[in-house]
Protein backbone atom coordinates (compact mmCIF):
# COMPACT_ATOMS: atom_id res chain seq x y z
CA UNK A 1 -14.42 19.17 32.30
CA UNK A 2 -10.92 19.28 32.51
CA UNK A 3 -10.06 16.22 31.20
CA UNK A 4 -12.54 16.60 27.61
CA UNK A 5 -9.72 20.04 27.46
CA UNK A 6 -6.85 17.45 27.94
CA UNK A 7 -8.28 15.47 25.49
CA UNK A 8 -9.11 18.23 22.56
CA UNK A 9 -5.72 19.17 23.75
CA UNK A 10 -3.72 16.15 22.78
CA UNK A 11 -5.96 15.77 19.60
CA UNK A 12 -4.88 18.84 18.79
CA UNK A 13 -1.20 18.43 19.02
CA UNK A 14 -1.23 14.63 17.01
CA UNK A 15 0.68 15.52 13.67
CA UNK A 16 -2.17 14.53 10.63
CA UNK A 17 -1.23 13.27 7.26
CA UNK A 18 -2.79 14.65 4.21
CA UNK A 19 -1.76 11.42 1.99
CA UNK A 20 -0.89 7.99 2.33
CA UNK A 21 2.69 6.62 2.83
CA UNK A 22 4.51 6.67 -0.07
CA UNK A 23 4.96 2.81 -0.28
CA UNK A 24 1.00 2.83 -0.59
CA UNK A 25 1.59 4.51 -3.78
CA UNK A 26 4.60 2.11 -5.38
CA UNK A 27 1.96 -0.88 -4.40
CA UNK A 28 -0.44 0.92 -5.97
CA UNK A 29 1.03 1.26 -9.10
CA UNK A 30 2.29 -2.24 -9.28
CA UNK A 31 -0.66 -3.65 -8.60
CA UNK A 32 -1.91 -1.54 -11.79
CA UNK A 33 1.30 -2.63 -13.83
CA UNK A 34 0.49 -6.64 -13.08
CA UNK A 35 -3.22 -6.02 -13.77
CA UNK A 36 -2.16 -4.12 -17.10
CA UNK A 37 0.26 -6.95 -18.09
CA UNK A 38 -2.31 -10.00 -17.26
CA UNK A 39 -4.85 -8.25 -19.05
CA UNK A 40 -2.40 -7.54 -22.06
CA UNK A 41 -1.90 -11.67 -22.00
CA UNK A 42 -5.05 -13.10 -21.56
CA UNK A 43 -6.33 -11.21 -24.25
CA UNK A 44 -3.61 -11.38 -26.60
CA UNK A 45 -3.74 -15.21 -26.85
CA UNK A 46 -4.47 -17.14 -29.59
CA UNK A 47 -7.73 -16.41 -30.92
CA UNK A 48 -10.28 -17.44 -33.81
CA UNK A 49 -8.93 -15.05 -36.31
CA UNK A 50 -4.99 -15.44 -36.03
């Protein structure tokens, strides 16, 4: 029984995180920037009307 205490113990004491790193976030936006750009050129090719 003592050592289940130890262990709530030291669970207690770990420092959580609310969010994600903040270099999850820059990745995540340029991974939305090159997805936003390659959509903007495949579509904007030449088509049937121009």
């Amino acid at each position: 029984m003592a050592a289940t205490r130890h262990d709530q113990q030291t669970m207690h004491d770990r420092h959580i995180s609310r969010g994600l790193h903040r270099w999850v976030y820059f990745a995540m936006i340029g991974l939305a920037a090159c997805y936003a750009l390659s959509a903007w050129i495949g579509l904007a090719g030449s088509g049937l009307d121009d």
